[in-house]
Protein backbone atom coordinates (compact mmCIF):
# COMPACT_ATOMS: atom_id res chain seq x y z
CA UNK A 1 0.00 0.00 0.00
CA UNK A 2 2.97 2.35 0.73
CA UNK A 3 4.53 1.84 -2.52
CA UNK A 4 1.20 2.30 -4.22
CA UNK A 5 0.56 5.46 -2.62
CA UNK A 6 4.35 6.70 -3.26
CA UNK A 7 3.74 5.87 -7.18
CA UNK A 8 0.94 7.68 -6.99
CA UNK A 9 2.54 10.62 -5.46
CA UNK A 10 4.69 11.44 -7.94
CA UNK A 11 2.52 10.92 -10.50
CA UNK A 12 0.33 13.72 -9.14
CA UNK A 13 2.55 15.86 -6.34
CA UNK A 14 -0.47 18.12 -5.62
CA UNK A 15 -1.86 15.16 -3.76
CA UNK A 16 1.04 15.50 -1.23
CA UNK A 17 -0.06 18.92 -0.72
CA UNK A 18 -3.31 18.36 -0.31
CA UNK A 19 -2.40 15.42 2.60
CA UNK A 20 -0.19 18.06 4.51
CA UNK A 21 -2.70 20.80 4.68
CA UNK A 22 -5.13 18.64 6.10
CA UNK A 23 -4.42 18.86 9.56
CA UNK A 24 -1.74 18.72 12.39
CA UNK A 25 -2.74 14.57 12.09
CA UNK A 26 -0.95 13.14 9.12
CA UNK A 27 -1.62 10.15 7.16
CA UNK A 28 -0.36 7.32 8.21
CA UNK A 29 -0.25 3.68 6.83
CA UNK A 30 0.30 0.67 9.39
CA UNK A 31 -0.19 -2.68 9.71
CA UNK A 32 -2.27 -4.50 12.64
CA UNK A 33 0.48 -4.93 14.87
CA UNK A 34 1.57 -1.36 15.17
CA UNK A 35 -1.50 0.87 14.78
CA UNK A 36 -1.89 1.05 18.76
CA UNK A 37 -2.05 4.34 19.87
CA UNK A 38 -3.22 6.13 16.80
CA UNK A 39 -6.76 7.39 16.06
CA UNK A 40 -7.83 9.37 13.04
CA UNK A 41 -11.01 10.76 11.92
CA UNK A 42 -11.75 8.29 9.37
CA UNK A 43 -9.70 4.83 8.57
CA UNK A 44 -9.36 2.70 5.11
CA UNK A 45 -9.47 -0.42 6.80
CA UNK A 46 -7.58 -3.07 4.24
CA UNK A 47 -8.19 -6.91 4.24
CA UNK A 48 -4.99 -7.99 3.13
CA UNK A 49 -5.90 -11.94 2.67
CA UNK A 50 -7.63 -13.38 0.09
CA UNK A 51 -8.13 -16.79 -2.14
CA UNK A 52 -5.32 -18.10 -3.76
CA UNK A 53 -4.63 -18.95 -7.78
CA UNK A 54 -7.25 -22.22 -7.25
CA UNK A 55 -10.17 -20.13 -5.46
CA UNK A 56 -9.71 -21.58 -2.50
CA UNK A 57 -9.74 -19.66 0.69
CA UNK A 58 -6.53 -20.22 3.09
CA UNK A 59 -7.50 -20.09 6.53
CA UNK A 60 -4.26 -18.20 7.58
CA UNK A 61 -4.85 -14.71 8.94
CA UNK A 62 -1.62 -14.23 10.01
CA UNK A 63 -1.56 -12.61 13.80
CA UNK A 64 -5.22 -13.06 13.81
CA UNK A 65 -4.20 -16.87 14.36
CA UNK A 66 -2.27 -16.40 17.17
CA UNK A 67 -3.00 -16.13 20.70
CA UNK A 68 -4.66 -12.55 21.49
CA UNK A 69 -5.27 -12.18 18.03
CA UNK A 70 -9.02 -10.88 18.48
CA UNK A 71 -7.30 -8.05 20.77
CA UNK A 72 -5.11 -6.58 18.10
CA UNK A 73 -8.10 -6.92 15.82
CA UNK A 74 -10.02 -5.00 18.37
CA UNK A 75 -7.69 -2.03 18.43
CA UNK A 76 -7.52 -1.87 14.82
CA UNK A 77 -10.79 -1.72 14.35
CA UNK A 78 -11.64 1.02 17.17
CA UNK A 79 -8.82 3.82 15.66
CA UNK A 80 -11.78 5.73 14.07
CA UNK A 81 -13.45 8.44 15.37
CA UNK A 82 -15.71 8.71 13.02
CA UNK A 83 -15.95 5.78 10.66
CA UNK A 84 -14.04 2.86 8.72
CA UNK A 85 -14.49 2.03 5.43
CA UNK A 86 -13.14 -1.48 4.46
CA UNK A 87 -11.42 -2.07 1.45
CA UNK A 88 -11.71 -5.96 0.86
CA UNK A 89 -11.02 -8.88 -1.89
CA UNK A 90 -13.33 -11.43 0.32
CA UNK A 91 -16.59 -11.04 1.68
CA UNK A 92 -17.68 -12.54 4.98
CA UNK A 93 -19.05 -15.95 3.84
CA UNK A 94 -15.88 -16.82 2.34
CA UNK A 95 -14.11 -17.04 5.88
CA UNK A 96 -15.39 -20.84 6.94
CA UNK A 97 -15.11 -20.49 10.85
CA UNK A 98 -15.58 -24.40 11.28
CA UNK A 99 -11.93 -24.86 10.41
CA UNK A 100 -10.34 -22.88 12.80
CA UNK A 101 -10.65 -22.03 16.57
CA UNK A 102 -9.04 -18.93 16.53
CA UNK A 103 -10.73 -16.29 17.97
CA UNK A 104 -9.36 -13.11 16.05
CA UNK A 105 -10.33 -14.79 12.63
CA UNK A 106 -14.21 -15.71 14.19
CA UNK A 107 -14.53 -11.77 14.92
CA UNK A 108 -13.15 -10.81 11.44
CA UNK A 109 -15.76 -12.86 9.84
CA UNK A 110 -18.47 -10.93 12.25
CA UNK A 111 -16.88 -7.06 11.92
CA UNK A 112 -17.28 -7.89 8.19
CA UNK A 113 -20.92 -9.10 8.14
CA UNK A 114 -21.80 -6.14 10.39
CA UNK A 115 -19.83 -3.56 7.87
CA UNK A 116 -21.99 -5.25 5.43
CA UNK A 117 -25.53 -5.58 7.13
CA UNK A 118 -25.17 -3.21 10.19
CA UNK A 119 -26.30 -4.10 13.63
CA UNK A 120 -28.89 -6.85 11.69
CA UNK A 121 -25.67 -8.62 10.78
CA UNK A 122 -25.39 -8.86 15.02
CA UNK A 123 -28.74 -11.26 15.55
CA UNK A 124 -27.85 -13.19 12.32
CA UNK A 125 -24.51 -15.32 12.60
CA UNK A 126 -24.94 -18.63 12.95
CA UNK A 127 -21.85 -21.29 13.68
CA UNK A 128 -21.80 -24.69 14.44
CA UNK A 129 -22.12 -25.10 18.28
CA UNK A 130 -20.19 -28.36 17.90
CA UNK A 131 -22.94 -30.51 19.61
CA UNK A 132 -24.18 -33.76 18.33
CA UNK A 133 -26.98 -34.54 16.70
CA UNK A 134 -29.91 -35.32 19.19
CA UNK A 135 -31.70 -37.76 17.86
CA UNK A 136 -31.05 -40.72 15.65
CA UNK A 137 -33.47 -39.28 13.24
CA UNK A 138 -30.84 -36.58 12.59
CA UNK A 139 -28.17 -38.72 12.25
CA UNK A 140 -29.94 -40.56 9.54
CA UNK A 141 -30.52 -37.30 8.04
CA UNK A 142 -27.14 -35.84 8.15
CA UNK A 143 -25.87 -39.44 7.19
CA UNK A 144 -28.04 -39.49 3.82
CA UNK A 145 -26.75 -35.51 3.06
CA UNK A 146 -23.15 -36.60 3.05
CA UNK A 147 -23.49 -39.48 1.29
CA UNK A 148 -24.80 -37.24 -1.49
CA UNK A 149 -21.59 -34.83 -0.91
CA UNK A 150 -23.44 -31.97 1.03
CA UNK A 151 -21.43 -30.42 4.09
CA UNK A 152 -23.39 -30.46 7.07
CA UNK A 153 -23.57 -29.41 10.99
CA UNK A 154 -25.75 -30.56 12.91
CA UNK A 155 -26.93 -28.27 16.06
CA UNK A 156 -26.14 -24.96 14.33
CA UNK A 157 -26.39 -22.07 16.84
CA UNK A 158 -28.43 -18.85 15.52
CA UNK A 159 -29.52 -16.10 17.39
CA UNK A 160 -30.49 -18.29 21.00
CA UNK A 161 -32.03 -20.73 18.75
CA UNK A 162 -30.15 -24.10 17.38
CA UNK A 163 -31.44 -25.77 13.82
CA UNK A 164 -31.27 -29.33 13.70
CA UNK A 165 -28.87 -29.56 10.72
CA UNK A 166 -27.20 -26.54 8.58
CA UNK A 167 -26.25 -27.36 5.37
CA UNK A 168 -23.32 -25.46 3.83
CA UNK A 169 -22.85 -23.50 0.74
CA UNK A 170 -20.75 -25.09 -1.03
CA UNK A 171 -19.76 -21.92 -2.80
CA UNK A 172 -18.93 -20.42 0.08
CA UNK A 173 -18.24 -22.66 3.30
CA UNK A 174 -18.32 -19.66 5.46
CA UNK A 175 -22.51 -19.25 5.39
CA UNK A 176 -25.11 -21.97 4.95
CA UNK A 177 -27.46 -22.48 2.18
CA UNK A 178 -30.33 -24.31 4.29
CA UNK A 179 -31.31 -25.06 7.51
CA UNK A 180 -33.38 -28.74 8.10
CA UNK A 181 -35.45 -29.22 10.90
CA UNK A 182 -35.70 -32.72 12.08
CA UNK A 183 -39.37 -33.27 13.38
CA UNK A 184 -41.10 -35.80 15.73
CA UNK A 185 -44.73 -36.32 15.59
CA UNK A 186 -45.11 -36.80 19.03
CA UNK A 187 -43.66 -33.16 20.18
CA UNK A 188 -45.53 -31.28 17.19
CA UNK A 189 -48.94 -32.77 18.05
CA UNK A 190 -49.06 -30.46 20.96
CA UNK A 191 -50.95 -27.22 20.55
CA UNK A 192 -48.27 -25.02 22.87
CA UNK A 193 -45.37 -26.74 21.01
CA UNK A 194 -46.96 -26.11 17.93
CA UNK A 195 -47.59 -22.44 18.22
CA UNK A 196 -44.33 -22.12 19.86
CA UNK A 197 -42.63 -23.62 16.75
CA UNK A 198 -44.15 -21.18 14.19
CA UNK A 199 -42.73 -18.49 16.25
CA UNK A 200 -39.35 -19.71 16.27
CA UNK A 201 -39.69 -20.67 12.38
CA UNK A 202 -40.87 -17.00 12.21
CA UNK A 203 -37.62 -15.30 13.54
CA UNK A 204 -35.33 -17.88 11.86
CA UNK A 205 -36.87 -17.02 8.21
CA UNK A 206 -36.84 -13.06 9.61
CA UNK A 207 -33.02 -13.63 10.13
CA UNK A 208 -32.35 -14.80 6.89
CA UNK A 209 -33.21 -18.55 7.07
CA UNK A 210 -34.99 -20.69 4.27
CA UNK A 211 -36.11 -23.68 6.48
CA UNK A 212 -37.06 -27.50 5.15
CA UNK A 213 -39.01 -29.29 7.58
CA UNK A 214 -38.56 -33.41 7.52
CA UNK A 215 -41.40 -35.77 9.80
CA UNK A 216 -39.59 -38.54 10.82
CA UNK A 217 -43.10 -40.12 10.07
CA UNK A 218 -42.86 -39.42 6.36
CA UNK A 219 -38.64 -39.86 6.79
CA UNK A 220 -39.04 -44.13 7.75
CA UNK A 221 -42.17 -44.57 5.26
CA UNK A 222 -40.31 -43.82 2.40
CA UNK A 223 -36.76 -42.22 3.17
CA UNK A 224 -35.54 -41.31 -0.62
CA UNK A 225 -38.69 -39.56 -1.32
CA UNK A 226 -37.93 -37.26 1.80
CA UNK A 227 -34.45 -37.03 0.55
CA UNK A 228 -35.15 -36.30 -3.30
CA UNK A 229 -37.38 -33.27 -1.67
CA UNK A 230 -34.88 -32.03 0.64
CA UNK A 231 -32.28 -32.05 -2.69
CA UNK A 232 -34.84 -30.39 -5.02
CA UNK A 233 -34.92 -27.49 -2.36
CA UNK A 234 -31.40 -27.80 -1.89
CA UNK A 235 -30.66 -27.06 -5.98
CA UNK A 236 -32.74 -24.43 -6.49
CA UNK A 237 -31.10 -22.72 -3.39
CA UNK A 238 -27.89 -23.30 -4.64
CA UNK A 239 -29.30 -22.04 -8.18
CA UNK A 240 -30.61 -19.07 -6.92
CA UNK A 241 -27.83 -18.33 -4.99
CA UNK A 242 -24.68 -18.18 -7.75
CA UNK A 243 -27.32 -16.06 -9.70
CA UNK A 244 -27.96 -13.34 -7.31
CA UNK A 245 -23.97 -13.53 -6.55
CA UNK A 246 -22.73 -13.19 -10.50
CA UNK A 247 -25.24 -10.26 -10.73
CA UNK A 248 -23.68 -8.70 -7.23
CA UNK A 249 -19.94 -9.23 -8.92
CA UNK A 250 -21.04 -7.98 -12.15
CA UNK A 251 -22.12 -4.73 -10.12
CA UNK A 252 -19.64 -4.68 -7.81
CA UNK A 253 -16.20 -6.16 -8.69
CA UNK A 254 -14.62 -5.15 -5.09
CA UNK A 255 -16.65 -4.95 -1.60
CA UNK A 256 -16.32 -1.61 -0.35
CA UNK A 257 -18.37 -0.73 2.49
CA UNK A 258 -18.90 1.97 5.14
CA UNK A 259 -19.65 1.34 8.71
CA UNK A 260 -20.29 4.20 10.92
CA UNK A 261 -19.07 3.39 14.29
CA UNK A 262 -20.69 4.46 17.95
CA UNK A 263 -18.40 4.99 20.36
């Protein structure tokens, strides 16, 4: 970045003017480890990671690995006074936070969904919670979804509320494309349950969810018809999906975004 901005300085010298009578507070360009201590009116906020020659995303975020990684993150982020605007080759769903534990990396993935979406972003991510399945009926489910080559989790935590199985993009491993709810007829022929479960279903679709509901009654009657449903849904996701994202690259080649930030 320094060398781009020095090329571009003496291509056009007046810029260098203009950055000196701007304020006592010159510009300065740092990386993550040594922007303690500074704070600016605004900050260009770079993501300097991104997928490599294949298209596939390496999970190496440099400090952000490390131990205390989220805290240098966290000062990073909080230099602005006003706001940040984030200059970025990835977007949020690209960062798959299943295969790593690290803490600075998790809140990367989250600062860049809420520079997307704003404080909505904060109610919607969803991660595995790492618990098991809880009922044999989902682990015939998830079973029959990776025999087919979908990526699944079962027990993925949104918002409070945990879906039976998340299925993920396969696009991008960082989001989901579906979330499958597992259901007994036993539990849903209760009137409270019942009403309580359209509620739930209610928020999770509010959130951003598109829900496919499986009875376990229909699931042992005739278990491929359940699972040639659950597929149809899954396609025309996955269909809709990489059209709505060509027309968002066609539009906009590079995420740029602007979060105004509360102090």
């Amino acid at each position: 970045i320094e060398t781009l901005l020095d090329e571009e300085l003496r291509k056009a010298p007046e810029l260098e003017r203009h950055i000196a009578e701007h304020g006592p507070e010159k510009l300065f360009i740092k990386n993550l480890e040594n922007v303690q201590g500074d704070e600016r009116d605004l900050i260009l906020f770079s993501i300097a990671y991104g997928k490599d020659a294949a298209g596939r995303m390496p999970m190496n975020f440099g400090p952000l690995n490390k131990e205390g990684g989220h805290r240098r993150l966290n000062v990073a982020i909080t230099r602005a006074r006003v706001g940040v605007t984030i200059y970025s080759s990835i977007r949020p769903e690209d960062i798959d936070v299943s295969r790593t534990r690290a803490t600075g990396v998790i809140d990367l993935k989250n600062y860049l969904e809420f520079a997307q979406k704003g404080p909505r972003a904060l109610v919607e991510q969803s991660i595995p919670t790492g618990r098991e399945p809880d009922s044999p009926f989902e682990v015939e489910v998830i079973r029959a979804l990776r025999n087919r080559g979908w990526i699944v989790h079962p027990q993925v935590g949104c918002s409070g509320y945990r879906l039976d199985i998340g299925v993920v993009h396969p696009d991008h491993p960082g989001t989901f494309l579906l979330g499958v709810e597992c259901d007994g007829a036993t539990y849903h022929s209760l009137p409270t349950a019942r009403d309580r479960d359209r509620l739930r279903q209610f928020v999770l679709e509010g959130l951003g969810w598109t829900l496919h509901r499986i009875w376990s009654t229909d699931w042992w009657t005739d278990s491929e018809r359940e699972m040639a449903k659950l597929e149809k849904v899954l396609n025309k996701k996955l269909t809709e999906s990489r059209v709505d994202m060509a027309a968002v690259t066609e539009a906009t080649p590079s995420l740029v975004v602007n979060s105004e930030m509360a102090r």
